[in-house]
PDB file of N, CA and C in Angstrom:
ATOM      1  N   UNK A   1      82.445 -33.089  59.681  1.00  0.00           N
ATOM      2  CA  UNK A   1      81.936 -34.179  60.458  1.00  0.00           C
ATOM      3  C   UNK A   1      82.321 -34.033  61.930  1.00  0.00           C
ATOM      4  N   UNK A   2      83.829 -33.312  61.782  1.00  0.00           N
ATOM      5  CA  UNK A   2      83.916 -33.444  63.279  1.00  0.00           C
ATOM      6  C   UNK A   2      83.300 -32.044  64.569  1.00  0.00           C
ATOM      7  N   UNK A   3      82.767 -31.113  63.718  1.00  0.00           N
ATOM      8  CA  UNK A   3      82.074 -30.492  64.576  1.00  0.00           C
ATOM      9  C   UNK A   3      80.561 -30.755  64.284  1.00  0.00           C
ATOM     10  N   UNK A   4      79.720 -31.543  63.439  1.00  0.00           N
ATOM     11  CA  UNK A   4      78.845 -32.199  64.304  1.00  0.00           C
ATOM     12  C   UNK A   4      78.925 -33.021  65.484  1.00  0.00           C
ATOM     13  N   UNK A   5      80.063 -33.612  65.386  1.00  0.00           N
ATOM     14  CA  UNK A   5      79.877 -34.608  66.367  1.00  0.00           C
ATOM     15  C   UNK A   5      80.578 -33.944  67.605  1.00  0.00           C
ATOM     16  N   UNK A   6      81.317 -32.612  67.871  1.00  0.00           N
ATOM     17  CA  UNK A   6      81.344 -32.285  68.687  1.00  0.00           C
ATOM     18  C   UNK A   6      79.950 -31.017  69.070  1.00  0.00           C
ATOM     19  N   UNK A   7      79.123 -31.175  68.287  1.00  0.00           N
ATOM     20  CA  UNK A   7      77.288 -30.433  68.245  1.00  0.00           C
ATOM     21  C   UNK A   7      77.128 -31.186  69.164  1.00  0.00           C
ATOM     22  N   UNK A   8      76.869 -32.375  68.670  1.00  0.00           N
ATOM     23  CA  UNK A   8      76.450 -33.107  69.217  1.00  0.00           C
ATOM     24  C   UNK A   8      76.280 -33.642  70.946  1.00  0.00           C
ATOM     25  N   UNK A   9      78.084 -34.155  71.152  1.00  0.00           N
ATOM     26  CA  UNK A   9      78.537 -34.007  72.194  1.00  0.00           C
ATOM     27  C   UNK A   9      78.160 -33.076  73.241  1.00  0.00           C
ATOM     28  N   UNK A  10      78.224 -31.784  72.885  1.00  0.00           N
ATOM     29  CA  UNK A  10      77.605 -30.243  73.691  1.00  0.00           C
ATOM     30  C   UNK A  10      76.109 -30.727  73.675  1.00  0.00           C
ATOM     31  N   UNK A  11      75.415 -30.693  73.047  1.00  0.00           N
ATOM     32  CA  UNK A  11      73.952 -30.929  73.018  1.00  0.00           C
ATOM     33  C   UNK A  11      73.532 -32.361  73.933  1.00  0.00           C
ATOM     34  N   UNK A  12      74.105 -33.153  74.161  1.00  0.00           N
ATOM     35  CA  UNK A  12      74.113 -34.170  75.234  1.00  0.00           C
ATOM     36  C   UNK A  12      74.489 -33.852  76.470  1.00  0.00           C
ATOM     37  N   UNK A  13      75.606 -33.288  76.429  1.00  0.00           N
ATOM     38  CA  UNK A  13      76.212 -32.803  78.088  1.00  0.00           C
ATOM     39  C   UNK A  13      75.350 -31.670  78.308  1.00  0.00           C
ATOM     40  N   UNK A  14      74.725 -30.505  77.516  1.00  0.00           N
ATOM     41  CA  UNK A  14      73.634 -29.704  78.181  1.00  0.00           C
ATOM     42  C   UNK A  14      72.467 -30.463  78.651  1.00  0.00           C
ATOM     43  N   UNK A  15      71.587 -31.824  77.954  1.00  0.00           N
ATOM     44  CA  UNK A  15      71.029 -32.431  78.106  1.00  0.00           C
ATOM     45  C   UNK A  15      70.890 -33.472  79.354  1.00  0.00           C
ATOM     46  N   UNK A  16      72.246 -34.222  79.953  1.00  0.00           N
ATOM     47  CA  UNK A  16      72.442 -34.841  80.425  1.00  0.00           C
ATOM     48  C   UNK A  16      72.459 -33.259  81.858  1.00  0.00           C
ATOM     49  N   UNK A  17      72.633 -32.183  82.110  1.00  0.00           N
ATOM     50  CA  UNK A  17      73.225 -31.342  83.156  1.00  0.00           C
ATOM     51  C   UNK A  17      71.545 -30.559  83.307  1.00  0.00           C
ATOM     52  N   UNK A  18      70.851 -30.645  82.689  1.00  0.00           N
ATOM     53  CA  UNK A  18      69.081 -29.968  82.463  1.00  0.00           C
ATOM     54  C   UNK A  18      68.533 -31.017  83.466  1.00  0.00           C
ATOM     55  N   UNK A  19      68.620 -32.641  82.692  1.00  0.00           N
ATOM     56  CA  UNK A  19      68.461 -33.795  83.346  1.00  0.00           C
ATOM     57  C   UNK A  19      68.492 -33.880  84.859  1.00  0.00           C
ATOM     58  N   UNK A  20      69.768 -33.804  85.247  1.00  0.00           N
ATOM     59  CA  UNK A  20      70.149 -33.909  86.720  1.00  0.00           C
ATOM     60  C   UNK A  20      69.733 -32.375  87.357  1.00  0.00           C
ATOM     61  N   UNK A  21      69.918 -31.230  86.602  1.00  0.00           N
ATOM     62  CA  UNK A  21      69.270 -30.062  87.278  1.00  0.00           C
ATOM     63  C   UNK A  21      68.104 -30.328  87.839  1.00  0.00           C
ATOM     64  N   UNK A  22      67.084 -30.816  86.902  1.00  0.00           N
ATOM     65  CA  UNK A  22      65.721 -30.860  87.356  1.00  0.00           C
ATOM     66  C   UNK A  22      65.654 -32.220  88.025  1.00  0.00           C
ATOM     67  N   UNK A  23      65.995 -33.050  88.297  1.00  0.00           N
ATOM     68  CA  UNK A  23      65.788 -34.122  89.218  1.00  0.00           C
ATOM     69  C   UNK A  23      66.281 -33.577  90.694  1.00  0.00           C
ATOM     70  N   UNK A  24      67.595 -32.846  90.744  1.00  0.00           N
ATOM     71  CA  UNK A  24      67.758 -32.406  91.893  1.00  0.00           C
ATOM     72  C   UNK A  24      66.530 -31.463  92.602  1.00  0.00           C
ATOM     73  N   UNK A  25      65.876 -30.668  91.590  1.00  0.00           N
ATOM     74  CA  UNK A  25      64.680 -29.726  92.067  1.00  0.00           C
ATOM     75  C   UNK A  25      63.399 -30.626  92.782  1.00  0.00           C
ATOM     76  N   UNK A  26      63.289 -31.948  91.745  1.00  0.00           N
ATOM     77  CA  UNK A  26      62.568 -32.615  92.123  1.00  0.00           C
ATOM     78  C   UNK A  26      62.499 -33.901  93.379  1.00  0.00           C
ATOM     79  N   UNK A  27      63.651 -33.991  93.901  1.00  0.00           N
ATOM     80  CA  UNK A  27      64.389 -34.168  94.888  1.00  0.00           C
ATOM     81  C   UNK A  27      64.356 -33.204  96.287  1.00  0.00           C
ATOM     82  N   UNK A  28      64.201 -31.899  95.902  1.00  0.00           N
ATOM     83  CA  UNK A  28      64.619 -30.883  97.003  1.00  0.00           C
ATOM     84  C   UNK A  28      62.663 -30.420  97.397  1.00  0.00           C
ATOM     85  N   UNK A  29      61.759 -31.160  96.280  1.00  0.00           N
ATOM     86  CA  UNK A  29      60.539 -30.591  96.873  1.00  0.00           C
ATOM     87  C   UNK A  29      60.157 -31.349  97.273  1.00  0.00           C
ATOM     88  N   UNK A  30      60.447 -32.996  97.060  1.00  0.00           N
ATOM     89  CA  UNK A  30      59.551 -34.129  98.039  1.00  0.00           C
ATOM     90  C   UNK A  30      60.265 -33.920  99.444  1.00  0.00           C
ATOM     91  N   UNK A  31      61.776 -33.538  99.359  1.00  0.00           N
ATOM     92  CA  UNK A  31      61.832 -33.489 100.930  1.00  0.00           C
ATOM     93  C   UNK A  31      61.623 -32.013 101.404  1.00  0.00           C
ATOM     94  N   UNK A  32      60.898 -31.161 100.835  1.00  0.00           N
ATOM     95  CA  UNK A  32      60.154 -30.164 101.772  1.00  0.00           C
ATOM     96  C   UNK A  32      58.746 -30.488 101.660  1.00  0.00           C
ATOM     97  N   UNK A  33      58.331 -31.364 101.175  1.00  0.00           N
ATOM     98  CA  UNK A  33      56.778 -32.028 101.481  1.00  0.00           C
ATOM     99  C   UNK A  33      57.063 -32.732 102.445  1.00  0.00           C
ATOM    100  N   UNK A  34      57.928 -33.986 102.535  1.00  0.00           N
ATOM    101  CA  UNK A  34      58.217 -34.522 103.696  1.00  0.00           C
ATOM    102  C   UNK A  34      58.296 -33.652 105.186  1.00  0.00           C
ATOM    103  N   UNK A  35      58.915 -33.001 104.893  1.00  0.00           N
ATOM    104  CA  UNK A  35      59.384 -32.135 105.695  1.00  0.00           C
ATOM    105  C   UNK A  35      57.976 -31.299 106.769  1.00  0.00           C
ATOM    106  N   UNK A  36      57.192 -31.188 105.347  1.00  0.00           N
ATOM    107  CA  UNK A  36      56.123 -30.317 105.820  1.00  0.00           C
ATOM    108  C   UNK A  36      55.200 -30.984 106.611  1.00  0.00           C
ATOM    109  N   UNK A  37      54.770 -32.469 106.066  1.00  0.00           N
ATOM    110  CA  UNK A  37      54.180 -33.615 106.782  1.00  0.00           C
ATOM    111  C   UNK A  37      54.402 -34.291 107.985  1.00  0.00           C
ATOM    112  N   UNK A  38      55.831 -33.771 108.255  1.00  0.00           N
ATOM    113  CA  UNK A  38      56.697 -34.381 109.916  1.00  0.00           C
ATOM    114  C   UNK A  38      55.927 -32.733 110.837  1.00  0.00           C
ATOM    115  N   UNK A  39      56.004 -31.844 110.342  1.00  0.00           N
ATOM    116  CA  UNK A  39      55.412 -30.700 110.921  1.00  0.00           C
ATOM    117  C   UNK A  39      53.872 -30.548 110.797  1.00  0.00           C
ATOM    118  N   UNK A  40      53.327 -30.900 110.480  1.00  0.00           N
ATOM    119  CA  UNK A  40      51.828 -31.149 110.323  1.00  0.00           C
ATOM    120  C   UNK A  40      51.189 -32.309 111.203  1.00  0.00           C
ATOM    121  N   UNK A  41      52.079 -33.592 111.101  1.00  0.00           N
ATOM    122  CA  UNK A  41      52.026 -34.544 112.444  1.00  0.00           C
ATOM    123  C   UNK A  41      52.056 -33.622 113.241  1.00  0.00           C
ATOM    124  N   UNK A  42      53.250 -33.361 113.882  1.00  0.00           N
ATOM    125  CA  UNK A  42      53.559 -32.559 114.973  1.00  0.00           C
ATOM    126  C   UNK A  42      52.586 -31.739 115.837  1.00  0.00           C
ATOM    127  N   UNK A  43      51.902 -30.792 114.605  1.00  0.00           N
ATOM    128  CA  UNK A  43      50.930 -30.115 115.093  1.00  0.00           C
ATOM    129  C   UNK A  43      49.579 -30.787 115.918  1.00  0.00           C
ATOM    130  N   UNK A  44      49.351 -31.650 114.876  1.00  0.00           N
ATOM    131  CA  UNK A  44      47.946 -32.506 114.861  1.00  0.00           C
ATOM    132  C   UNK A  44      48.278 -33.005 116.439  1.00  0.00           C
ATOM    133  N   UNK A  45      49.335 -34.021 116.601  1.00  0.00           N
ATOM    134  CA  UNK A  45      49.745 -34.087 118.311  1.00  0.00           C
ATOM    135  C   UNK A  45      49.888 -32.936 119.060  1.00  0.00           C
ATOM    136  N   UNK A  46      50.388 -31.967 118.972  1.00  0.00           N
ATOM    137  CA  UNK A  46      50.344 -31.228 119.926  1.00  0.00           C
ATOM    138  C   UNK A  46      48.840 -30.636 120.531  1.00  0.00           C
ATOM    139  N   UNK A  47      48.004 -30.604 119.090  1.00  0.00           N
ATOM    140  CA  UNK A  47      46.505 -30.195 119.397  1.00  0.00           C
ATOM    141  C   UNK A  47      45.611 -31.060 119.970  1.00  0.00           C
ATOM    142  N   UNK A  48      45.580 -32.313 119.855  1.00  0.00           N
ATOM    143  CA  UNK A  48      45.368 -33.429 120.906  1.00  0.00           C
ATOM    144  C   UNK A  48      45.502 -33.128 121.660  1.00  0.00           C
ATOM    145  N   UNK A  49      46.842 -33.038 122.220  1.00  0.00           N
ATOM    146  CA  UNK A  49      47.691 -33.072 123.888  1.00  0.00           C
ATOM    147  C   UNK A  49      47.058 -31.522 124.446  1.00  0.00           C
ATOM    148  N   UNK A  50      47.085 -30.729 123.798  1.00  0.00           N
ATOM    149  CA  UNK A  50      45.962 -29.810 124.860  1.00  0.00           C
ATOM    150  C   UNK A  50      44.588 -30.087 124.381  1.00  0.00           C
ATOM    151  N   UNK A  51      43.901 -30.122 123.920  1.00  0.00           N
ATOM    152  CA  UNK A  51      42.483 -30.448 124.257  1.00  0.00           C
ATOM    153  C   UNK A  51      42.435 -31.831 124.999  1.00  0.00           C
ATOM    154  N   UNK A  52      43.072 -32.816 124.996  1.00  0.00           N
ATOM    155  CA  UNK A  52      43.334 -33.452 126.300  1.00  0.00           C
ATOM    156  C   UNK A  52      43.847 -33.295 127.569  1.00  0.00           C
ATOM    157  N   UNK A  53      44.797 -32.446 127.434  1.00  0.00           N
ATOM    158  CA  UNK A  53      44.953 -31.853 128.969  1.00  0.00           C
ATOM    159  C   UNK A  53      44.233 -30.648 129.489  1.00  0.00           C
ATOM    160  N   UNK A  54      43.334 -29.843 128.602  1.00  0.00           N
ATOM    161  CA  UNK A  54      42.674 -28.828 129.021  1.00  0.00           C
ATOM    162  C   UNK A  54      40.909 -29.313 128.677  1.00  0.00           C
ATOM    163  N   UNK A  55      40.690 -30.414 129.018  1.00  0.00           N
ATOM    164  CA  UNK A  55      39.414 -31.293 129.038  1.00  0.00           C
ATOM    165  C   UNK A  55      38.372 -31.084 129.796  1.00  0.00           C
ATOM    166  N   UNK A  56      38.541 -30.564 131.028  1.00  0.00           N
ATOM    167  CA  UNK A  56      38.210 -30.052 132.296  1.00  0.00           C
ATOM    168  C   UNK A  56      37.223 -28.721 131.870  1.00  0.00           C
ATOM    169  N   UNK A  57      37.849 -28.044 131.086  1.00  0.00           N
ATOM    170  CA  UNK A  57      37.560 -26.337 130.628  1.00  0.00           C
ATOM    171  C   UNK A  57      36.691 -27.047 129.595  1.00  0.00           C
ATOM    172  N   UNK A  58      36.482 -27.455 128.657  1.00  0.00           N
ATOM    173  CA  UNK A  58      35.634 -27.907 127.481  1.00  0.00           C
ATOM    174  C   UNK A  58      35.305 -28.994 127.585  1.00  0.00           C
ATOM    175  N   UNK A  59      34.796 -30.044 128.007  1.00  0.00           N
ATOM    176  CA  UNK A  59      35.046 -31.331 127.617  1.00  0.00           C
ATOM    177  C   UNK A  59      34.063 -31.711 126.378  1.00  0.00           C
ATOM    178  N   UNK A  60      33.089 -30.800 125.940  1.00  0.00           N
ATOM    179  CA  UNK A  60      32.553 -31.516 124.386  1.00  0.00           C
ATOM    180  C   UNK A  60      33.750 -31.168 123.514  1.00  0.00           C
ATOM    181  N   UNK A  61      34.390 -30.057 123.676  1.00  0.00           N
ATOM    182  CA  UNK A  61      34.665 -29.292 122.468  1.00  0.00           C
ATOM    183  C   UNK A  61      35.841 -30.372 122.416  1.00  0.00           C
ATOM    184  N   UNK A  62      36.726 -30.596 123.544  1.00  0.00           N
ATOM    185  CA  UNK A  62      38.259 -31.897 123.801  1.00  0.00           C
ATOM    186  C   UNK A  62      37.763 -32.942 123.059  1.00  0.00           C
ATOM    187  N   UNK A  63      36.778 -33.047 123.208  1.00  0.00           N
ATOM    188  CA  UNK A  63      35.887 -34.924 122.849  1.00  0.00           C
ATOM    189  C   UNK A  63      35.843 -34.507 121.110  1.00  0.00           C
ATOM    190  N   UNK A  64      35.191 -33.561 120.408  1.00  0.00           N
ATOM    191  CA  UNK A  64      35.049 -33.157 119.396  1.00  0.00           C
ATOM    192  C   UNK A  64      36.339 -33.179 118.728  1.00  0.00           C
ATOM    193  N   UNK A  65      37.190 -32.108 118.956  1.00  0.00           N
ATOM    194  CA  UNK A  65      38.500 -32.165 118.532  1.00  0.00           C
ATOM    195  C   UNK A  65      39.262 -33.523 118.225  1.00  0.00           C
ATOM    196  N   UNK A  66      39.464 -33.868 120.106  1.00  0.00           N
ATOM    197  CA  UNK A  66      40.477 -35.639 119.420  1.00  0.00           C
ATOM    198  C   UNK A  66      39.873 -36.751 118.227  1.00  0.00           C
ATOM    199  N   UNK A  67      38.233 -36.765 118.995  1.00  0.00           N
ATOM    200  CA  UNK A  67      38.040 -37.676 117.998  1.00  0.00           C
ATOM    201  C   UNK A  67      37.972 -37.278 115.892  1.00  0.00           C
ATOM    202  N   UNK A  68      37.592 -36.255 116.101  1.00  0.00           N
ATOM    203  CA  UNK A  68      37.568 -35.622 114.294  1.00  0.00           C
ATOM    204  C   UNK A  68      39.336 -35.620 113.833  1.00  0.00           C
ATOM    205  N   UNK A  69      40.502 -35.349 114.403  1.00  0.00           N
ATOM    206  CA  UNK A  69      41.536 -35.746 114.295  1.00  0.00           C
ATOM    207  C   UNK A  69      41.895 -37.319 114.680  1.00  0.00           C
ATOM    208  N   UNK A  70      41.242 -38.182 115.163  1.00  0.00           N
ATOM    209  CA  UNK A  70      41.910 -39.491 115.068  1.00  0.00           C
ATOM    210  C   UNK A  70      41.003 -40.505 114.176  1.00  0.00           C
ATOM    211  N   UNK A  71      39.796 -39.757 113.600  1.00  0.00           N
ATOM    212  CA  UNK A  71      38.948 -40.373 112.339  1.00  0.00           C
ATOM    213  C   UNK A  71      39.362 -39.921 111.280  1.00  0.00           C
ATOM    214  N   UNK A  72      40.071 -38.571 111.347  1.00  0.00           N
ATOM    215  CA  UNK A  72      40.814 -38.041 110.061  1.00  0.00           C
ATOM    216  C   UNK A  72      41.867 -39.247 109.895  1.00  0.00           C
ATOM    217  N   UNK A  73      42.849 -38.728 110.659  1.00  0.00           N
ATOM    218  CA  UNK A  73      44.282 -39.950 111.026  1.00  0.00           C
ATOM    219  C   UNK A  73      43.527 -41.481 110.144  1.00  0.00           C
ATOM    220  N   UNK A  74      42.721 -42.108 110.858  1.00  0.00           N
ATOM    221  CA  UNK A  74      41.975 -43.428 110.391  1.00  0.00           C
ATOM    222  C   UNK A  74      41.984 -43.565 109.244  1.00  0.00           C
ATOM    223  N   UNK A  75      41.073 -42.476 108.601  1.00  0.00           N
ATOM    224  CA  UNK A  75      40.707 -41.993 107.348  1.00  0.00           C
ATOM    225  C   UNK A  75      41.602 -42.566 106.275  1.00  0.00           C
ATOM    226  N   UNK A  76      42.698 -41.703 106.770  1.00  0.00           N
ATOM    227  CA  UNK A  76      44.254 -41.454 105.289  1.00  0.00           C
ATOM    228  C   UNK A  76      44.918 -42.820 105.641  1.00  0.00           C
ATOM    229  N   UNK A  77      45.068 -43.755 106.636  1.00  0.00           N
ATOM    230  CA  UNK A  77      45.881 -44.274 107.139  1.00  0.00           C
ATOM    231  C   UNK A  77      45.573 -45.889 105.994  1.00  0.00           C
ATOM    232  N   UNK A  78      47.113 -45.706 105.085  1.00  0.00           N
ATOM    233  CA  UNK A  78      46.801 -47.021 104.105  1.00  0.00           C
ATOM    234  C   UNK A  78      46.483 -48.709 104.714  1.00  0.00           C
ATOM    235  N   UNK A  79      45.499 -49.529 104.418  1.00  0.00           N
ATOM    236  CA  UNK A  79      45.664 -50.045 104.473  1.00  0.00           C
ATOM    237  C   UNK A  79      46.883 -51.525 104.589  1.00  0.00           C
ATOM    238  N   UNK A  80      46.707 -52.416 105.015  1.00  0.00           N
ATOM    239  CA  UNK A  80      48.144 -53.043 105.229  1.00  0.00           C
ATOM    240  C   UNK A  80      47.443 -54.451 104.691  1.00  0.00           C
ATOM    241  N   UNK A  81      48.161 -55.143 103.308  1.00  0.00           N
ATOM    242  CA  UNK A  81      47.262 -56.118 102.681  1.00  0.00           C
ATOM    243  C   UNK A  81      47.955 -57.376 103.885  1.00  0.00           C
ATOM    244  N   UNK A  82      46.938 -58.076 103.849  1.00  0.00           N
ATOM    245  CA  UNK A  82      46.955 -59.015 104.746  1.00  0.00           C
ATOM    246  C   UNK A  82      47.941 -60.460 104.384  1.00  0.00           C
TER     247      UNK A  82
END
């Protein structure tokens, strides 16, 4: 009886250490999605900020660009219930 119940015991603490293994994994990929999404902003502004400051040289293509990135932006942007 008493080495089932030390089976047992082992078979929980591997269980309980699988558990927290994979939550930590699942933990370590939302914040490199996060991660990836603060850098993807980033970009999206920076590509604005020159086709707005280089407007002069293109101005359909500047006009094209900001606005298809700030109807995208619009697009995804959740609602806020009233």
């Amino acid at each position: 009886m008493q080495i089932l119940a030390g089976a047992l015991a082992i078979v929980v603490v591997i269980c309980v250490c699988l558990l927290l293994f994979f939550r930590s994994l699942a933990d370590e990929r939302a914040r490199a999605a996060e991660a990836e999404v603060r850098r993807l902003k980033a970009l999206l502004e920076d590509v604005k900020e020159v086709a707005w400051t280089n407007r002069d040289i293109a101005p359909e293509l500047a006009t094209i660009v900001i606005d298809t990135i700030r109807v995208a932006e619009r697009s995804h942007r959740p609602e806020l219930p009233d």
